[in-house]
Protein backbone atom coordinates (compact mmCIF):
# COMPACT_ATOMS: atom_id res chain seq x y z
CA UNK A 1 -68.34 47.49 208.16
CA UNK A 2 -71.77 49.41 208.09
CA UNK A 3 -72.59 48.56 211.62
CA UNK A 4 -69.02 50.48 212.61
CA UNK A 5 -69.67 53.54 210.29
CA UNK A 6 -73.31 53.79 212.11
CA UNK A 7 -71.74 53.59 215.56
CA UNK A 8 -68.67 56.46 214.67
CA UNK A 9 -71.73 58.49 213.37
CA UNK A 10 -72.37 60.39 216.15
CA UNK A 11 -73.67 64.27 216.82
CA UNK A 12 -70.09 65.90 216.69
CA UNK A 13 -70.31 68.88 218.19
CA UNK A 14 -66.08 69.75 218.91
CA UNK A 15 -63.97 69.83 215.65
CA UNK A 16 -60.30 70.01 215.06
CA UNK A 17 -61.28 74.07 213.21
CA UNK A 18 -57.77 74.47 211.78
CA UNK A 19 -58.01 71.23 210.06
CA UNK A 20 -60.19 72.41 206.36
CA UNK A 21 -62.63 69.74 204.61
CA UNK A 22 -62.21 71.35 201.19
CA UNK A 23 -64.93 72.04 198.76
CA UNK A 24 -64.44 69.00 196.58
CA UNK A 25 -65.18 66.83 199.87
CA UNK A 26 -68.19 68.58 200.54
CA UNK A 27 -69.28 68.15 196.65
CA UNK A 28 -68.36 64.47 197.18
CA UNK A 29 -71.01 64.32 200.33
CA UNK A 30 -73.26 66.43 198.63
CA UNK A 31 -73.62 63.85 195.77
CA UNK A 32 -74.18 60.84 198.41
CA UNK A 33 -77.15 62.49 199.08
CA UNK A 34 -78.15 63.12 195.52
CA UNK A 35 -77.72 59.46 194.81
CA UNK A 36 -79.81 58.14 197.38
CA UNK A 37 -83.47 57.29 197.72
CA UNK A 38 -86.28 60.08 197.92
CA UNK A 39 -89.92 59.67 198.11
CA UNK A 40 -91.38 60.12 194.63
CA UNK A 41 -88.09 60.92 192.95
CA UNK A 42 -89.23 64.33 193.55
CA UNK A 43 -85.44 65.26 194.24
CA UNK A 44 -86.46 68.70 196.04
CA UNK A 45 -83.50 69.18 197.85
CA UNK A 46 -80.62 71.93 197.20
CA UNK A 47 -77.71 72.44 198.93
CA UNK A 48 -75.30 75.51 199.76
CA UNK A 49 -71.68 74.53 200.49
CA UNK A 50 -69.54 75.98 203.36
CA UNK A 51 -65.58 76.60 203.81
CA UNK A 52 -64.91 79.84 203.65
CA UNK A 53 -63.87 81.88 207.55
CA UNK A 54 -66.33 84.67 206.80
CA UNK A 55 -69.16 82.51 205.62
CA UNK A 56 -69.02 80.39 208.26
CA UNK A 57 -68.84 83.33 210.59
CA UNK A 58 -72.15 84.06 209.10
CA UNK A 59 -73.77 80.88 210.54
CA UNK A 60 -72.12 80.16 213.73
CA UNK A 61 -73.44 82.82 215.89
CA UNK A 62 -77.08 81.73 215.08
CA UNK A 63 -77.08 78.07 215.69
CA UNK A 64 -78.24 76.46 219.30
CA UNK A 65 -75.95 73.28 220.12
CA UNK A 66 -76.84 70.61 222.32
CA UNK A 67 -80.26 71.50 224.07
CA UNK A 68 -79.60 68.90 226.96
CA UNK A 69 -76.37 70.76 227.81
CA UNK A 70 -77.78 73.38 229.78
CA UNK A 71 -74.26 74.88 230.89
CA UNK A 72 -72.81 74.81 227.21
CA UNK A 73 -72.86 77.46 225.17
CA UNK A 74 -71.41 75.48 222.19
CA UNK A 75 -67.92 74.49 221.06
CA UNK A 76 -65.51 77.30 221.39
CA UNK A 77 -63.17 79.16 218.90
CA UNK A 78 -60.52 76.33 217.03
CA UNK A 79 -63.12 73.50 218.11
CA UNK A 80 -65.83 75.34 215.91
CA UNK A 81 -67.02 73.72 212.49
CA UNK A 82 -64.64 74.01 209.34
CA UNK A 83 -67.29 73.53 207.37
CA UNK A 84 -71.31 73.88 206.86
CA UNK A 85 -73.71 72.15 204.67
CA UNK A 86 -76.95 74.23 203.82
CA UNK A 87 -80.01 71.91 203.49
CA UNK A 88 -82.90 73.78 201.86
CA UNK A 89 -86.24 72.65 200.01
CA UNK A 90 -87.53 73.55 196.70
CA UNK A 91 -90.96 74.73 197.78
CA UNK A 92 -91.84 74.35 193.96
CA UNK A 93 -91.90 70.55 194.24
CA UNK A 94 -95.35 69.20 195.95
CA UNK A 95 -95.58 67.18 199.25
CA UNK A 96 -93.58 68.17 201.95
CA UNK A 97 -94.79 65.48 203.92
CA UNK A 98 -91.98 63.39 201.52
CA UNK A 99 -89.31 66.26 201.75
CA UNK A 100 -89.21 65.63 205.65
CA UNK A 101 -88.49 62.03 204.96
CA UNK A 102 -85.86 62.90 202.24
CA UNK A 103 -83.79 65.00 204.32
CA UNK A 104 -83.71 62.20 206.87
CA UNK A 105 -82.36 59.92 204.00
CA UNK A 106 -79.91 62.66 202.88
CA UNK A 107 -78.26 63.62 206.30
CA UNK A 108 -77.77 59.72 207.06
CA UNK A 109 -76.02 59.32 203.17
CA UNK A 110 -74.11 62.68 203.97
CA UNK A 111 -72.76 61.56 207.15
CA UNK A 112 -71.82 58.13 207.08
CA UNK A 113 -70.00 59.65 204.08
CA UNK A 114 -68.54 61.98 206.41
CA UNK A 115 -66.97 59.04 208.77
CA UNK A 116 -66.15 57.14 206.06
CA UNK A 117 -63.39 60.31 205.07
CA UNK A 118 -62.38 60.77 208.48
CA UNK A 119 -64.57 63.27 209.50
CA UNK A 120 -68.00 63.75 211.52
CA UNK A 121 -71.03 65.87 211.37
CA UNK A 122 -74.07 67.21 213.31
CA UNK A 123 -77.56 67.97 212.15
CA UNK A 124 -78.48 71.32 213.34
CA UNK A 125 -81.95 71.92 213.23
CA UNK A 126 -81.95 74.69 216.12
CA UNK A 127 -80.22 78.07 214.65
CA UNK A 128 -81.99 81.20 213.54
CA UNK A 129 -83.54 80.53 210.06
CA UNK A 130 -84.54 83.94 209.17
CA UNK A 131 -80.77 85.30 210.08
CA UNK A 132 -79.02 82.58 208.11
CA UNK A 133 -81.25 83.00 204.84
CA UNK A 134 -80.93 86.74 204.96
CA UNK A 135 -77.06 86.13 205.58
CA UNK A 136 -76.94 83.79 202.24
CA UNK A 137 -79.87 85.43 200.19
CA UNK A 138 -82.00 82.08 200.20
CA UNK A 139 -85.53 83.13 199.34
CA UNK A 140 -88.27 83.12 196.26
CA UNK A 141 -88.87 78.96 195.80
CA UNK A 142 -85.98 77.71 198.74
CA UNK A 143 -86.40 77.72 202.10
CA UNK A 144 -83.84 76.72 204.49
CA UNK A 145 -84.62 73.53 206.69
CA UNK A 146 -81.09 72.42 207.91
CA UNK A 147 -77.69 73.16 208.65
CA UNK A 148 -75.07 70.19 208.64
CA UNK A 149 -71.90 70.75 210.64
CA UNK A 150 -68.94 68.70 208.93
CA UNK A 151 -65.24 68.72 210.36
CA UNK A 152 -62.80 66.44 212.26
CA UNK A 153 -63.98 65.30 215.26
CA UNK A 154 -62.38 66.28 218.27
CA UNK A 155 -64.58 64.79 220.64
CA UNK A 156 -64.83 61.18 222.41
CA UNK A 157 -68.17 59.78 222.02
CA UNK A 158 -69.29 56.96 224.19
CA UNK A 159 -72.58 54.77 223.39
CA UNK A 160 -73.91 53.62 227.08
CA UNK A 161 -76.74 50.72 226.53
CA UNK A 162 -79.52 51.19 228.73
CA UNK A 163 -82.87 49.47 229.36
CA UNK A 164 -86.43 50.53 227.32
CA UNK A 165 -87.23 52.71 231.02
CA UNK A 166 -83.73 54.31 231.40
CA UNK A 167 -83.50 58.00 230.58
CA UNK A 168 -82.34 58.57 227.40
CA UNK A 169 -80.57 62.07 227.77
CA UNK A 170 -76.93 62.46 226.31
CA UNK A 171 -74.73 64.09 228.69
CA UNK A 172 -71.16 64.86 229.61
CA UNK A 173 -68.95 63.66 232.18
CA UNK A 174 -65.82 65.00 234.27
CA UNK A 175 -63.66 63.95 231.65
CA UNK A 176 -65.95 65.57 228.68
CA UNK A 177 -66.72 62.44 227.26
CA UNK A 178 -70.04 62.81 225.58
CA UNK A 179 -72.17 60.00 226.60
CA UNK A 180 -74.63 58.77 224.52
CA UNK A 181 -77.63 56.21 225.52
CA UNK A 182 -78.98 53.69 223.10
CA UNK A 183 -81.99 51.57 224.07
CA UNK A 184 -80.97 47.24 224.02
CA UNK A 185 -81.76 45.59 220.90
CA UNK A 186 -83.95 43.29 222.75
CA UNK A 187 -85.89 46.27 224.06
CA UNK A 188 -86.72 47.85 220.56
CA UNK A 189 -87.87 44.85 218.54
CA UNK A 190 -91.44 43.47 219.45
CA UNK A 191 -91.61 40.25 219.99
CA UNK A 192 -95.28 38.81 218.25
């Protein structure tokens, strides 16, 4: 069961738009991540929740999508997000070396509870931070670190397995399949 939520949780980048996640559903991922593990139980993470069409509007122009994609500008209007999840940090809380690894932990809980509704995600971590934070008056001890796309995928992700050497790119092809290498198992586990 795990091992299939891990393989359907994939970079979504296309979304059925028309189809909402409502607020309660993002609360529901939201606490997922608020359950989970963080380093020091420093719990330094906040969160601003996305559904609204003018918010969103707010965040979509700023955000970079798929840097291997050179010829894709990003999904286009009605395959856009429904829905954003703001990750920010409470620069109050000491150690940002363990924030870094908390956000990892808290995307991961987020999104496999994503797949587990139905839906799919993508960590954004290329968008204009100073635009954004301005947009949604984030500022004094929060600083905005991520932006989590959630929606419906529409999309066809394939995993390819490739060799240790192979080039690990994701790419596209004729068909718009997104493609989506993953190094063997024999090839990432050292033998003594």
């Amino acid at each position: 069961m795990m091992e299939q939520l891990i393989e359907k949780n994939r970079s979504y980048r296309k979304f059925h738009e028309a189809e909402e996640v409502k607020m309660a559903t993002l609360k529901e991922l939201v606490n997922l991540a608020r359950l989970s593990s963080c380093g020091m139980n420093m719990q330094s993470l906040r969160y601003i929740l996305v559904t609204d069409k003018e918010d969103r509007e707010k965040i979509y122009p700023n955000l970079k999508w798929a840097a291997f994609l050179k010829d894709w500008e990003g999904p286009e209007e009605g395959q856009r997000p429904p829905a954003f999840i703001l990750m920010l940090k409470d620069k109050s809380k000491p150690n940002s070396a363990v924030v870094q690894v908390d956000m990892g932990i808290a995307c991961q809980s987020i999104l496999l509870g994503a797949v587990e509704k139905g839906l799919g995600g993508c960590i954004i971590g290329a968008f204009d931070k100073s635009k954004v934070s301005e947009a949604f008056n984030i500022r004094g001890n929060l600083e905005l670190q991520l932006v989590l796309a959630i929606g419906k995928p529409d999309q066809t992700i394939v995993l390819d397995e490739i060799s240790k050497d192979a080039d690990t790119k994701y790419w596209r092809d004729r068909a718009g399949k997104h493609h989506v290498p993953k190094i063997r198992l024999k090839d990432v586990i050292i033998e003594k």
